[in-house]
C-alpha atoms as a PDB file:
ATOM      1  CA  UNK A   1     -50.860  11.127 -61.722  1.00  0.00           C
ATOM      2  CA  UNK A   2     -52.809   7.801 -62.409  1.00  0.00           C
ATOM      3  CA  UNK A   3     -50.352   5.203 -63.737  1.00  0.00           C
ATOM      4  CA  UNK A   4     -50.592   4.955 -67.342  1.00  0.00           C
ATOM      5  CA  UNK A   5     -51.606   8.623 -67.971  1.00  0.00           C
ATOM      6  CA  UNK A   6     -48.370  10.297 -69.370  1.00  0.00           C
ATOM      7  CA  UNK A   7     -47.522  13.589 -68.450  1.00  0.00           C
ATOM      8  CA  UNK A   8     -45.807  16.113 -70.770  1.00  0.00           C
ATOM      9  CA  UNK A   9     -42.698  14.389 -71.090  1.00  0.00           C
ATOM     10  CA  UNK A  10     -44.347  11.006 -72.442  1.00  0.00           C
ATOM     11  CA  UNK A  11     -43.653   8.950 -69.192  1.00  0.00           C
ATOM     12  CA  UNK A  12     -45.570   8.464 -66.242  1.00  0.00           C
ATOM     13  CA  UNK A  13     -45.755   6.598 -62.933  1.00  0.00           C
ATOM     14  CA  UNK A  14     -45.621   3.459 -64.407  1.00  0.00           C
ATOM     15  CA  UNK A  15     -42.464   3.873 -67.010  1.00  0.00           C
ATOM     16  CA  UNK A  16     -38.928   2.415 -66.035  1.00  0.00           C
ATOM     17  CA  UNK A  17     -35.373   3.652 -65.974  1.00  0.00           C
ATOM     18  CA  UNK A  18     -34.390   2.242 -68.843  1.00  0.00           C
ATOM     19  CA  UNK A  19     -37.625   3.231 -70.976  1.00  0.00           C
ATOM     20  CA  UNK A  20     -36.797   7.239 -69.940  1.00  0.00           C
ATOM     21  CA  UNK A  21     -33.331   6.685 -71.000  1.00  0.00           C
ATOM     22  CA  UNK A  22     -34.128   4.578 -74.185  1.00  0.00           C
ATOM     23  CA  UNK A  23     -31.616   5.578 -76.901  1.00  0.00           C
ATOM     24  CA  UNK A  24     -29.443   7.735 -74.464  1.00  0.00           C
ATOM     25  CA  UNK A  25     -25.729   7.488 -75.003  1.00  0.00           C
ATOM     26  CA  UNK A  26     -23.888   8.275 -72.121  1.00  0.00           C
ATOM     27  CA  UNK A  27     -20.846   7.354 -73.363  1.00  0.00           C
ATOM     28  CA  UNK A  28     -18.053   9.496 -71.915  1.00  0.00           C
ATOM     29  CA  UNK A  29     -19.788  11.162 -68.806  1.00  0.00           C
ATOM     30  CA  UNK A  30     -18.820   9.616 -65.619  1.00  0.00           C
ATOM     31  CA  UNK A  31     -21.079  10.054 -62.087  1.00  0.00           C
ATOM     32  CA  UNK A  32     -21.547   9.147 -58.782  1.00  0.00           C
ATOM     33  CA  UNK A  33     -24.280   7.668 -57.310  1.00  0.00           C
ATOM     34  CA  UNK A  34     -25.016   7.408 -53.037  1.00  0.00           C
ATOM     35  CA  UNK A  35     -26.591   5.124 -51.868  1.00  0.00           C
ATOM     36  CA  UNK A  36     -25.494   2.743 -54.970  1.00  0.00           C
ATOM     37  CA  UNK A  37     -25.152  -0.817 -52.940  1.00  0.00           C
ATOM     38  CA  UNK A  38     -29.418  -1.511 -52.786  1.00  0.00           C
ATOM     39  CA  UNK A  39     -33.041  -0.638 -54.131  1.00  0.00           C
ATOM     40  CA  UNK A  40     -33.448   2.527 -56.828  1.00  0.00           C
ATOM     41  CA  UNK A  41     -29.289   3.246 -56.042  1.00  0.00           C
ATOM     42  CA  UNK A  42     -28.638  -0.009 -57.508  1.00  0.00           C
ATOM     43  CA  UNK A  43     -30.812   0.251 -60.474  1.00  0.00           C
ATOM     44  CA  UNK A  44     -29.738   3.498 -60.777  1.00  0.00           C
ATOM     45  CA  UNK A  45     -25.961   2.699 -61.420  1.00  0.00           C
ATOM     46  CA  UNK A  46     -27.276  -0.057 -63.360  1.00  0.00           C
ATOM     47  CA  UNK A  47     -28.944   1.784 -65.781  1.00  0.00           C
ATOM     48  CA  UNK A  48     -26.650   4.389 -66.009  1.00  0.00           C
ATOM     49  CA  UNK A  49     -23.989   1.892 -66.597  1.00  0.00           C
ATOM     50  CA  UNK A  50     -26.036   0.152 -69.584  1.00  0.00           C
ATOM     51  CA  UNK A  51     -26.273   3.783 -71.497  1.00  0.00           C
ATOM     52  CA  UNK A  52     -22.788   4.232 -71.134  1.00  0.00           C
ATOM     53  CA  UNK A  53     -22.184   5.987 -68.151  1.00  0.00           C
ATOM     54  CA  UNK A  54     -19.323   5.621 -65.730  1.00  0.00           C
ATOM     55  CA  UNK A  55     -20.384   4.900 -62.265  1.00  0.00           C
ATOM     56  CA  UNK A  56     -18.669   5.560 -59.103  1.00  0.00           C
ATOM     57  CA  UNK A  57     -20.988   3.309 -56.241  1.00  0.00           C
ATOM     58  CA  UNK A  58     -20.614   5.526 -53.474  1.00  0.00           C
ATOM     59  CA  UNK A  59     -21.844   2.926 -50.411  1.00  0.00           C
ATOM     60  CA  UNK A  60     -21.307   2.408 -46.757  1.00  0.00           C
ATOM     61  CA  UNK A  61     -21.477  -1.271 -47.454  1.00  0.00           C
ATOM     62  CA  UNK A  62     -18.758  -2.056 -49.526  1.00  0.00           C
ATOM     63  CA  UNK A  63     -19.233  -5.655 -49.859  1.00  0.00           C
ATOM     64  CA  UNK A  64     -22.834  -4.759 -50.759  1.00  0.00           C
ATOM     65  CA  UNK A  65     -21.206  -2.802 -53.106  1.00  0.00           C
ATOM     66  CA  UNK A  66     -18.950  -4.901 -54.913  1.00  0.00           C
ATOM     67  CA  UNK A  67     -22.047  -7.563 -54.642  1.00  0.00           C
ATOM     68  CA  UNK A  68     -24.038  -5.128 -57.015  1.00  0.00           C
ATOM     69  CA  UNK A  69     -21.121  -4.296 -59.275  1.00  0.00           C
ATOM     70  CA  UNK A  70     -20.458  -7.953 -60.123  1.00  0.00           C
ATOM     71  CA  UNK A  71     -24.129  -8.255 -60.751  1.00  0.00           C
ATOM     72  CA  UNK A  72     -24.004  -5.905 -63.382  1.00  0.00           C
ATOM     73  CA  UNK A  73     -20.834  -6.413 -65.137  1.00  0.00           C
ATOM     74  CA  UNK A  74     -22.468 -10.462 -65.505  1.00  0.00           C
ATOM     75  CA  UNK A  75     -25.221  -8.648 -67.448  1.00  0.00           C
ATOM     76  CA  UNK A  76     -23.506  -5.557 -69.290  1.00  0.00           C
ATOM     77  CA  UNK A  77     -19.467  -6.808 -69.578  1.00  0.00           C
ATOM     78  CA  UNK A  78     -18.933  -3.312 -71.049  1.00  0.00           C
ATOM     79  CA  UNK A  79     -20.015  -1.923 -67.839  1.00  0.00           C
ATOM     80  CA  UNK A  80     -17.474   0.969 -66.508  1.00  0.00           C
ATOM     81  CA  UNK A  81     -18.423   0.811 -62.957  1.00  0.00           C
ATOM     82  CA  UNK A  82     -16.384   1.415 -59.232  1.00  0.00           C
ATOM     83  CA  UNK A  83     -16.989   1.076 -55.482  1.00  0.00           C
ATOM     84  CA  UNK A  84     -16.142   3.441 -52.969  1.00  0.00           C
ATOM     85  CA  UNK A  85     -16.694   3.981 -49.577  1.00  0.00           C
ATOM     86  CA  UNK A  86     -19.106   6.843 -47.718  1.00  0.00           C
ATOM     87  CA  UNK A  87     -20.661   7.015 -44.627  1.00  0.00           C
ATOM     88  CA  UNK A  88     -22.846  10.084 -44.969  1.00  0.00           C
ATOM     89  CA  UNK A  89     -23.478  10.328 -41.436  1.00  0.00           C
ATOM     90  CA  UNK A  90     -19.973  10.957 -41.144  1.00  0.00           C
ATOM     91  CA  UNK A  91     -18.118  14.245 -41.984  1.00  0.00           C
ATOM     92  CA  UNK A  92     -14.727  12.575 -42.039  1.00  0.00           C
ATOM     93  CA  UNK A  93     -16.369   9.800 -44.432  1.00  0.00           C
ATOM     94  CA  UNK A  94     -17.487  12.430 -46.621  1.00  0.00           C
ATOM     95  CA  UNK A  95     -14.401  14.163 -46.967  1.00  0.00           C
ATOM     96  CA  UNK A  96     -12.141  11.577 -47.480  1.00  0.00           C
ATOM     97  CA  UNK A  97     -14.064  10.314 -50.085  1.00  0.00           C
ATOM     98  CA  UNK A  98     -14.101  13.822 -51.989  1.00  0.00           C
ATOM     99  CA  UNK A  99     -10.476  14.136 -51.303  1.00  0.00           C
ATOM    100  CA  UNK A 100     -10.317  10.572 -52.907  1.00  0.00           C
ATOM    101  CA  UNK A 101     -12.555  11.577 -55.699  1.00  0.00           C
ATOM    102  CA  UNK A 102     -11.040  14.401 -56.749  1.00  0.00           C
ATOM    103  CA  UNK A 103      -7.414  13.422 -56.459  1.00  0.00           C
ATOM    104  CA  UNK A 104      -7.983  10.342 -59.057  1.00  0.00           C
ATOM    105  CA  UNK A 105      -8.138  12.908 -61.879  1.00  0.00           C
ATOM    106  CA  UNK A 106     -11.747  11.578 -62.922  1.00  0.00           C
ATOM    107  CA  UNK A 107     -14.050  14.087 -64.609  1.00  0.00           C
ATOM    108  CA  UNK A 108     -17.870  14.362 -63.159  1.00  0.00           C
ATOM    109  CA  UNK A 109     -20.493  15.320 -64.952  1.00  0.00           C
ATOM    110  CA  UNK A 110     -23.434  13.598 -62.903  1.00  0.00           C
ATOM    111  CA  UNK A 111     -24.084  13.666 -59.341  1.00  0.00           C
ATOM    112  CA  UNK A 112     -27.096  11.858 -58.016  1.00  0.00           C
ATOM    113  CA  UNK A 113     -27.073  12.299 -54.095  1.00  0.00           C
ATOM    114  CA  UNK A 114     -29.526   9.092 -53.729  1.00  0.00           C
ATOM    115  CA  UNK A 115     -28.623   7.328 -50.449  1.00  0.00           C
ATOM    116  CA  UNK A 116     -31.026   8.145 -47.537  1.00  0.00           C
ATOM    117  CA  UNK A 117     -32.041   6.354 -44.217  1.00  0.00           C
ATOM    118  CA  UNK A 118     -35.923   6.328 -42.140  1.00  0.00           C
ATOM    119  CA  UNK A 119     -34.464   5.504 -38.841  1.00  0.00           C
ATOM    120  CA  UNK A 120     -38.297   5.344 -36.715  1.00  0.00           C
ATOM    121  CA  UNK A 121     -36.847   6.099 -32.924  1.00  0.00           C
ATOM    122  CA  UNK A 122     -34.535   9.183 -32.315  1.00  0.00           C
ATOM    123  CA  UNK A 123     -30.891   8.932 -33.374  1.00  0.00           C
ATOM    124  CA  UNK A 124     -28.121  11.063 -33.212  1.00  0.00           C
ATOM    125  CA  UNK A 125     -24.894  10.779 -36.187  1.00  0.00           C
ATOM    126  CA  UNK A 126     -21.099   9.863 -35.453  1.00  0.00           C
ATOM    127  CA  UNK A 127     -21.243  13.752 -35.075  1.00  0.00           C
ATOM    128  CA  UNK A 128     -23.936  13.929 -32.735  1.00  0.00           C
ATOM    129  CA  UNK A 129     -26.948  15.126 -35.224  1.00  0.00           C
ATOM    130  CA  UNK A 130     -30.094  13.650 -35.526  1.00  0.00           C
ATOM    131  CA  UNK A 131     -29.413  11.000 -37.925  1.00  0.00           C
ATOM    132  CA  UNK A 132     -31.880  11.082 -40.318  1.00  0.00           C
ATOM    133  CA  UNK A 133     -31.075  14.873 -41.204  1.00  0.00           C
ATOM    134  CA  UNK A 134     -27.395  14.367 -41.138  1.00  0.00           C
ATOM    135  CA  UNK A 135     -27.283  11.347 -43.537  1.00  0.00           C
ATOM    136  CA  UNK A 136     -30.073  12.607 -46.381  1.00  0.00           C
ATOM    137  CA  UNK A 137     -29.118  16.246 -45.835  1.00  0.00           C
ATOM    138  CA  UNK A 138     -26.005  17.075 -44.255  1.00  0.00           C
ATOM    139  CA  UNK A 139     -23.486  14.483 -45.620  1.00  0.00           C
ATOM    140  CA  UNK A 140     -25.165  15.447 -49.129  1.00  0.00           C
ATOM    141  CA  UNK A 141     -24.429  19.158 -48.673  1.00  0.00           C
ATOM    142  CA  UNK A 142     -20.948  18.948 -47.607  1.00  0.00           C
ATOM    143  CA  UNK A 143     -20.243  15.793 -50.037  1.00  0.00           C
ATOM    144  CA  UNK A 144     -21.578  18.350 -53.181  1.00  0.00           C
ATOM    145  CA  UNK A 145     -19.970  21.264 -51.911  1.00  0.00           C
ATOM    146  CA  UNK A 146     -16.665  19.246 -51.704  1.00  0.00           C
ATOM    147  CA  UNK A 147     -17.279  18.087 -55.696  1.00  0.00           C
ATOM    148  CA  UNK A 148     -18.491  21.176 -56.892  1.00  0.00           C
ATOM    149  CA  UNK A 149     -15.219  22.256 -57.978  1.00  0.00           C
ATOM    150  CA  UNK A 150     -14.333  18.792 -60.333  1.00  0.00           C
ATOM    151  CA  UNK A 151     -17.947  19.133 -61.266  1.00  0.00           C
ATOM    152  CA  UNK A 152     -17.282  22.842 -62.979  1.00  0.00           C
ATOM    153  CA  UNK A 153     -14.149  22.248 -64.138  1.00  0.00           C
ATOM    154  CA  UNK A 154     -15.845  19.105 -66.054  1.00  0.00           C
ATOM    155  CA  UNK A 155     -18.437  21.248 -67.417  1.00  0.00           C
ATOM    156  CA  UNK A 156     -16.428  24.018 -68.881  1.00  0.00           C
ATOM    157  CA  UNK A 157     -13.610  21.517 -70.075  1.00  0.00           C
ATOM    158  CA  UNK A 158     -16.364  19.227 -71.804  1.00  0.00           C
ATOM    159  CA  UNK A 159     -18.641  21.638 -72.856  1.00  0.00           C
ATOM    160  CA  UNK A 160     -21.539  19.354 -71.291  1.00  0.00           C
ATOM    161  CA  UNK A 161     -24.211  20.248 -68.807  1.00  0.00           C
ATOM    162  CA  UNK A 162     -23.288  18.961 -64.847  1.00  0.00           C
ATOM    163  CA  UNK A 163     -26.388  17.687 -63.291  1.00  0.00           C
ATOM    164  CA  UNK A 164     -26.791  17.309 -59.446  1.00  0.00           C
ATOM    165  CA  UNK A 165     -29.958  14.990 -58.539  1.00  0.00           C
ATOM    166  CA  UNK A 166     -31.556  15.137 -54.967  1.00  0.00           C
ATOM    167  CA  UNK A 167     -33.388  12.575 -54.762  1.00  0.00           C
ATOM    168  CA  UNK A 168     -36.130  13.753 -52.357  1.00  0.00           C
ATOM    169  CA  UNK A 169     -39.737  12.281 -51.075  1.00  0.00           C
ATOM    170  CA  UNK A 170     -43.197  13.037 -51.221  1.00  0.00           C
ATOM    171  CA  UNK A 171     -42.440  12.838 -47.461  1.00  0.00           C
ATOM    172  CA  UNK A 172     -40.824  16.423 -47.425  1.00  0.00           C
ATOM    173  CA  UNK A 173     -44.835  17.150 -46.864  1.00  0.00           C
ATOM    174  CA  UNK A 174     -45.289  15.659 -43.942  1.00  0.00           C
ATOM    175  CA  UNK A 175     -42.659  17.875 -41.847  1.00  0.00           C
ATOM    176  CA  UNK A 176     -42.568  19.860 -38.691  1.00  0.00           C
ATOM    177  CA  UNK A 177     -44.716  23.117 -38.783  1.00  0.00           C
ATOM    178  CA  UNK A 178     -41.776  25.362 -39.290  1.00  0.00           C
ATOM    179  CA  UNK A 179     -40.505  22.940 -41.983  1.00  0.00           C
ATOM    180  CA  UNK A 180     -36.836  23.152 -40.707  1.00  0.00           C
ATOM    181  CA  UNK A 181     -36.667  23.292 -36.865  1.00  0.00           C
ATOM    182  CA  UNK A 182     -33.043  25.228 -36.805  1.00  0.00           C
ATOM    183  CA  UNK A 183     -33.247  25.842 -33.298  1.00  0.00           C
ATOM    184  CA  UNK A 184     -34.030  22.429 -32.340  1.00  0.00           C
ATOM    185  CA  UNK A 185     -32.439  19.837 -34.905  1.00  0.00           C
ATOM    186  CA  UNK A 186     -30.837  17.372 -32.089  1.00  0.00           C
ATOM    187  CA  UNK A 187     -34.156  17.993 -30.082  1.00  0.00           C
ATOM    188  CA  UNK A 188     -35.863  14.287 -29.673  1.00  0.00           C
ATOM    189  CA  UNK A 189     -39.609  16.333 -28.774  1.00  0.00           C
ATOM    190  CA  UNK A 190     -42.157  15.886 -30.907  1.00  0.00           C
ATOM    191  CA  UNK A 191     -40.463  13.491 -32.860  1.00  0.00           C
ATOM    192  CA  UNK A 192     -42.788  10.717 -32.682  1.00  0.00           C
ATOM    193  CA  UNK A 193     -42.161   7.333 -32.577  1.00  0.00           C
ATOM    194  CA  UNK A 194     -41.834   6.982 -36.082  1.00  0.00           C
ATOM    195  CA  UNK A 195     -39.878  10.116 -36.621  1.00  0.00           C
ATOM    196  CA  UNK A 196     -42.329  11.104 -39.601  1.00  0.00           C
ATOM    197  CA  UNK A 197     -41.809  14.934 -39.048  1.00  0.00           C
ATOM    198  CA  UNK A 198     -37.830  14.384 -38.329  1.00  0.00           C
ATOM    199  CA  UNK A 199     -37.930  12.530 -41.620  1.00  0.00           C
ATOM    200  CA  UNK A 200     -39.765  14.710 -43.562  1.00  0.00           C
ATOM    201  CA  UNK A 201     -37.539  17.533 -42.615  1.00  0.00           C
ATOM    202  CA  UNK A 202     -34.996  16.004 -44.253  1.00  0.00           C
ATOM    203  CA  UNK A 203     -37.112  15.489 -47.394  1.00  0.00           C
ATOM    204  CA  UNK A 204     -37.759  18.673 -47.293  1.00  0.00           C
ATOM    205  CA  UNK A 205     -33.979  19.604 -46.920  1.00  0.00           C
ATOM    206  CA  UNK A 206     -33.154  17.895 -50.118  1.00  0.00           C
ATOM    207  CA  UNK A 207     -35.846  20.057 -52.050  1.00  0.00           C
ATOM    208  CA  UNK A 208     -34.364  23.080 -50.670  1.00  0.00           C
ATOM    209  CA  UNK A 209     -30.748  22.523 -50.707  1.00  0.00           C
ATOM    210  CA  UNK A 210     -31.154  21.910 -54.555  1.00  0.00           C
ATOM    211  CA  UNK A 211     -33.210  24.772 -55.264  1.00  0.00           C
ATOM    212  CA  UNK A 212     -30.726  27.307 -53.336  1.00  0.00           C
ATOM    213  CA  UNK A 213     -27.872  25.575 -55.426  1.00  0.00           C
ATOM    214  CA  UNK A 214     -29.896  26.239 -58.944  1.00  0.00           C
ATOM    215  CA  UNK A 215     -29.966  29.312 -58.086  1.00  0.00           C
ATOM    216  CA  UNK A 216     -26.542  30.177 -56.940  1.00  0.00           C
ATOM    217  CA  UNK A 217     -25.137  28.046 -60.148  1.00  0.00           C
ATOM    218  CA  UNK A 218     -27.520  30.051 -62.382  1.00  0.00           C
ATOM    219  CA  UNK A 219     -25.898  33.564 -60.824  1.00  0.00           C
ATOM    220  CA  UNK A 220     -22.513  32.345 -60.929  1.00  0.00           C
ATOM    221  CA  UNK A 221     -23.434  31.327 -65.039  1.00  0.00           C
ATOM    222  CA  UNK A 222     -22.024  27.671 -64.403  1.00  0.00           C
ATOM    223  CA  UNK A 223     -23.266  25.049 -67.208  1.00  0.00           C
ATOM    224  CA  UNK A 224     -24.592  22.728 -64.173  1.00  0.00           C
ATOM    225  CA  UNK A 225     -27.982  22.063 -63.103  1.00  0.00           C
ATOM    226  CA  UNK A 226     -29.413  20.935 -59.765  1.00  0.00           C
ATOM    227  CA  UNK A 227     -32.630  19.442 -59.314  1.00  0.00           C
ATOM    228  CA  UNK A 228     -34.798  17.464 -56.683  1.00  0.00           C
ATOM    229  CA  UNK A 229     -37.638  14.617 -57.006  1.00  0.00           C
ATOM    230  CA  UNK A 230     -39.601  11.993 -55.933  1.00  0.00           C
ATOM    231  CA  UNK A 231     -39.197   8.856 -56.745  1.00  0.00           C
ATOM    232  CA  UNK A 232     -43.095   7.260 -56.149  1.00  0.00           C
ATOM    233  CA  UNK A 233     -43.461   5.152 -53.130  1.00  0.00           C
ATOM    234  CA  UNK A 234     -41.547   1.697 -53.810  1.00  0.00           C
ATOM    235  CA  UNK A 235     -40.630  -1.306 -51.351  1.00  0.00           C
ATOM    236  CA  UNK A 236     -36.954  -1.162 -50.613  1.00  0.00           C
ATOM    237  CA  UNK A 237     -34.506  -1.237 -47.601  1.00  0.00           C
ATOM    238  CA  UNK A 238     -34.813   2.759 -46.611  1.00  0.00           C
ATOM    239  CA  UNK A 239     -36.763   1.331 -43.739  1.00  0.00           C
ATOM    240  CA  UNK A 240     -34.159  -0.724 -42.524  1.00  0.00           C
ATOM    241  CA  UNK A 241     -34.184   0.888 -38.630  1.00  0.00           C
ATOM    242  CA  UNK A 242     -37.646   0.287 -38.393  1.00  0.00           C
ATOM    243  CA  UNK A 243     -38.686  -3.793 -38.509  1.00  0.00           C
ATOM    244  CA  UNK A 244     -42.379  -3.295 -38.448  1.00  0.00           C
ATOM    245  CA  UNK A 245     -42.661  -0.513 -40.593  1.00  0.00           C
ATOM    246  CA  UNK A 246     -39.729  -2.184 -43.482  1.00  0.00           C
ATOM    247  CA  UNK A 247     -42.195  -5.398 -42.579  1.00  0.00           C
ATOM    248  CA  UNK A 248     -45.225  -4.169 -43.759  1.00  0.00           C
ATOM    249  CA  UNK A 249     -43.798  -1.881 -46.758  1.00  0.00           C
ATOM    250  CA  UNK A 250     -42.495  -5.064 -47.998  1.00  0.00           C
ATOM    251  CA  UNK A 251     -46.109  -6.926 -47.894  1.00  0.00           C
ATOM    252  CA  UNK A 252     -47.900  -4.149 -49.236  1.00  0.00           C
ATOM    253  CA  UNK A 253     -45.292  -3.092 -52.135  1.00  0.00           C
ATOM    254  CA  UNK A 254     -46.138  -6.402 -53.495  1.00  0.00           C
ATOM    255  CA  UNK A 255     -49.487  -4.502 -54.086  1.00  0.00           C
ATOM    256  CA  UNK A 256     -49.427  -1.087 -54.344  1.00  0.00           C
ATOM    257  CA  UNK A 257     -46.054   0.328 -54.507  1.00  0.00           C
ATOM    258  CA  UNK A 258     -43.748   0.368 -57.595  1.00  0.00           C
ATOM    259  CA  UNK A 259     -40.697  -1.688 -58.154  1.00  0.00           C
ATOM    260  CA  UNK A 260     -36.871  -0.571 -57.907  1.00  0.00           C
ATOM    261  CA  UNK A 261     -37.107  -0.638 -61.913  1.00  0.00           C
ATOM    262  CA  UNK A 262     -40.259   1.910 -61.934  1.00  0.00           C
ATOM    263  CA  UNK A 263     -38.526   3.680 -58.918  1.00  0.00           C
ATOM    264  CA  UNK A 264     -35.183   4.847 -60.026  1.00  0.00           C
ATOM    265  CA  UNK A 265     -37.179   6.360 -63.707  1.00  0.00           C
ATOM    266  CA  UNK A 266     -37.373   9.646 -62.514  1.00  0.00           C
ATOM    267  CA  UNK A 267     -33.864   9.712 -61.358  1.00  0.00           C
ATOM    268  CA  UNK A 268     -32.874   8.366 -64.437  1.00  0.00           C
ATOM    269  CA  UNK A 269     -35.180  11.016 -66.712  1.00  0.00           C
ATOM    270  CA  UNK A 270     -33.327  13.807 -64.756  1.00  0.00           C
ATOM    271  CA  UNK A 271     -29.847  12.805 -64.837  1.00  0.00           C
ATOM    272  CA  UNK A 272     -29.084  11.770 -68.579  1.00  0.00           C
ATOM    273  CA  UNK A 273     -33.145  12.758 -70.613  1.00  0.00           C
ATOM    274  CA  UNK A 274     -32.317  15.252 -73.168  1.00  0.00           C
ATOM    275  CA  UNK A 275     -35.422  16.770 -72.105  1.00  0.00           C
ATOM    276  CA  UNK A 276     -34.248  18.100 -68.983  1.00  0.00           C
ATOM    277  CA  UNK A 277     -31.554  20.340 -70.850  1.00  0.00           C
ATOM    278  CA  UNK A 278     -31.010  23.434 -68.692  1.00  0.00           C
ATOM    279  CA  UNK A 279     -34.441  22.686 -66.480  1.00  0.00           C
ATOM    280  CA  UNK A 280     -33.002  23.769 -63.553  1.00  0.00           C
ATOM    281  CA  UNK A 281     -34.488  24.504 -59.527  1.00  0.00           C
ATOM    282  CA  UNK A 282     -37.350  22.059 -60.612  1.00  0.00           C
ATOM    283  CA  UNK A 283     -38.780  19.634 -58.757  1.00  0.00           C
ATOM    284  CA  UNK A 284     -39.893  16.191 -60.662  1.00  0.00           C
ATOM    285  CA  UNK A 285     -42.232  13.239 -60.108  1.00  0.00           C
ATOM    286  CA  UNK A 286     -42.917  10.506 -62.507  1.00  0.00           C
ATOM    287  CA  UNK A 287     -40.182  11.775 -64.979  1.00  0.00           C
ATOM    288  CA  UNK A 288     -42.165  14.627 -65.251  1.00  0.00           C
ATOM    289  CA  UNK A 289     -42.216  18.501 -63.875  1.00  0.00           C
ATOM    290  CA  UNK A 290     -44.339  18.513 -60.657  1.00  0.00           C
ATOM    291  CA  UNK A 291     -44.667  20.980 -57.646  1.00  0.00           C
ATOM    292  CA  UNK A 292     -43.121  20.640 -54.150  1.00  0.00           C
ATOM    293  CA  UNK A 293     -44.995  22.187 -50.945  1.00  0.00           C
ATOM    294  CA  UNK A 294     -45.277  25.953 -50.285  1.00  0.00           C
ATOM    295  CA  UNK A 295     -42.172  24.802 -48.067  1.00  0.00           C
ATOM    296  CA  UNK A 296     -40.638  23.474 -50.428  1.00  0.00           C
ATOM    297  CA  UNK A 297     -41.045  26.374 -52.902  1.00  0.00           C
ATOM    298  CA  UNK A 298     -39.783  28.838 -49.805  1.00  0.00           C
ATOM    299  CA  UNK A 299     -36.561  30.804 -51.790  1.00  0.00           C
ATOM    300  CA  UNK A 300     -35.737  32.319 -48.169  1.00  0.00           C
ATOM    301  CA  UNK A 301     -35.916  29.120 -46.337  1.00  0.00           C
ATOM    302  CA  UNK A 302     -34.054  27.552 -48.588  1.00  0.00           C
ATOM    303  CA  UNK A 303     -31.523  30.537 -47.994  1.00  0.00           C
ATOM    304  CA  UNK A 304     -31.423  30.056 -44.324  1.00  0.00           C
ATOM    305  CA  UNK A 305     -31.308  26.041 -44.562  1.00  0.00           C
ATOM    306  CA  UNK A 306     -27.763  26.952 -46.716  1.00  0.00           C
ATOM    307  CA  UNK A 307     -26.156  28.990 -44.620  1.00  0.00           C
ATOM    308  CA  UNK A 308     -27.427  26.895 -41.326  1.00  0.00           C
ATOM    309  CA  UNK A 309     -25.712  23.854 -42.958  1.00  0.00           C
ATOM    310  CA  UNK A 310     -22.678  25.537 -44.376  1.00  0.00           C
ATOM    311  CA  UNK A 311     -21.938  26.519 -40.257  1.00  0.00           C
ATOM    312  CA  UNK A 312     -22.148  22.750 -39.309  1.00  0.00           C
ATOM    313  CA  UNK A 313     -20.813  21.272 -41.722  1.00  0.00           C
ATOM    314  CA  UNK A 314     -17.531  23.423 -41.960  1.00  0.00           C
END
């Protein structure tokens, strides 16, 4: 989509988070964002925040955090927003902030599962999995399975569509041939030096964990929706184990790439846009309905990705 050509839902490439969510009370649904302490996360909870919303920061850096959260109550004092820890490369992290969560007695009506890491060289998790498929798809999986529970009890007691937000890549293109190598997750071979392929896999997780969850909330007749995007290619910190490569997407985004306030639109437009309104299983770019890969569109991968991750991660 060329910049300023709008697609059917009036935005495009070039509209903002708080243009998609112009005129959007929010007022009495709370969510959580990952990934909340930098980049589109940030803007994310801050935008939420301004239409009402209130936001639980779900960071690893809780200084960061609380850094961010400051920021915003300067700007909006009305702001309802809270920091809490998670380490999604780690299952305890992930659990004990669900248990946390969900003992506080806090409805949910909005979960966008944001945070994500490009690591470049071969990592392996506090749980020994390759790190870039643990963090943006494992510790999302087990965090949503872990909510899903407050998240359905907040939808039939409010009478308000849930939403669950993956927020995916363009990248999930760009995977291994097989799309999910099951067999060979914590293999380092043909990983590459920048670990394109490992982190495209893990884009490409993200598509398919929230299309298997549409479709298991749609059979199940539960008033939440789950949906994955892309947010356009913007300059922020997701490069942050990889110098050269955050080096030069921080030169060129000057140029080319959009800023965190273009970024974080589509996750906006999916998590509060009337529009959206039982759209469910659909895959967004530019605030507006787009098409993953063939991969990405696979209904018995995206099977076989749930019950692979539902064996590690309980």
């Amino acid at each position: 989509m060329w910049p300023f050509r709008k697609g059917a839902s009036g935005f495009s490439s070039s509209s903002t988070a708080e243009e998609v969510t112009q005129g959007i009370d929010g007022t009495g649904l709370t969510a959580i964002v990952t990934g909340a302490s930098s980049g589109i996360g940030a803007e994310t909870t801050r935008v939420l925040a301004l239409r009402g919303v209130h936001v639980i920061m779900a960071v690893r850096n809780v200084s960061a955090g609380r850094d961010v959260k400051e920021a915003i109550l300067k700007e909006i004092p009305s702001a309802k927003v809270d920091v809490m820890e998670l380490d999604l490369s780690s299952f305890p992290s992930v659990r004990k902030f669900a248990s946390d969560f969900n003992s506080c007695g806090l409805p949910l009506n909005i979960l966008v599962n944001n945070a994500g890491v490009a690591t470049g060289a071969f990592k392996l998790s506090k749980d020994n999995m390759e790190l870039q498929f643990a963090t943006n798809h494992l510790g999302h999986f087990l965090l949503t399975n872990l909510l899903l529970d407050t998240m359905k009890k907040t939808a039939s007691e409010s009478g308000k569509e849930g939403r669950i937000v993956n927020v995916s890549s363009a990248g999930h293109r760009f995977t291994y041939r097989e799309g999910i190598r099951f067999e060979k997750i914590n293999d380092p071979s043909g990983y590459g030096k920048l670990g394109a392929a490992g982190y495209g896999q893990s884009k490409l997780a993200n598509i398919l964990h929230a299309n298997e969850l549409a479709r298991r909330l749609k059979e199940e007749a539960v008033n939440i929706t789950a949906n994955s995007l892309h947010p356009g290619a913007i300059a922020t910190n997701l490069f942050r184990y990889n110098a050269i490569v955050n080096g030069i997407a921080n030169i060129l985004g000057r140029f080319f790439l959009k800023n965190v306030h273009q970024g974080a639109a589509t996750t906006c437009y999916v998590a509060l846009n009337p529009q959206v309104k039982g759209v469910s299983g659909e895959y967004f770019v530019d605030s507006n309905v787009s098409k993953a890969s063939s991969q990405g569109r696979d209904m018995d991968l995206a099977k076989k990705l749930w019950d692979f991750s539902l064996n590690l991660t309980t």
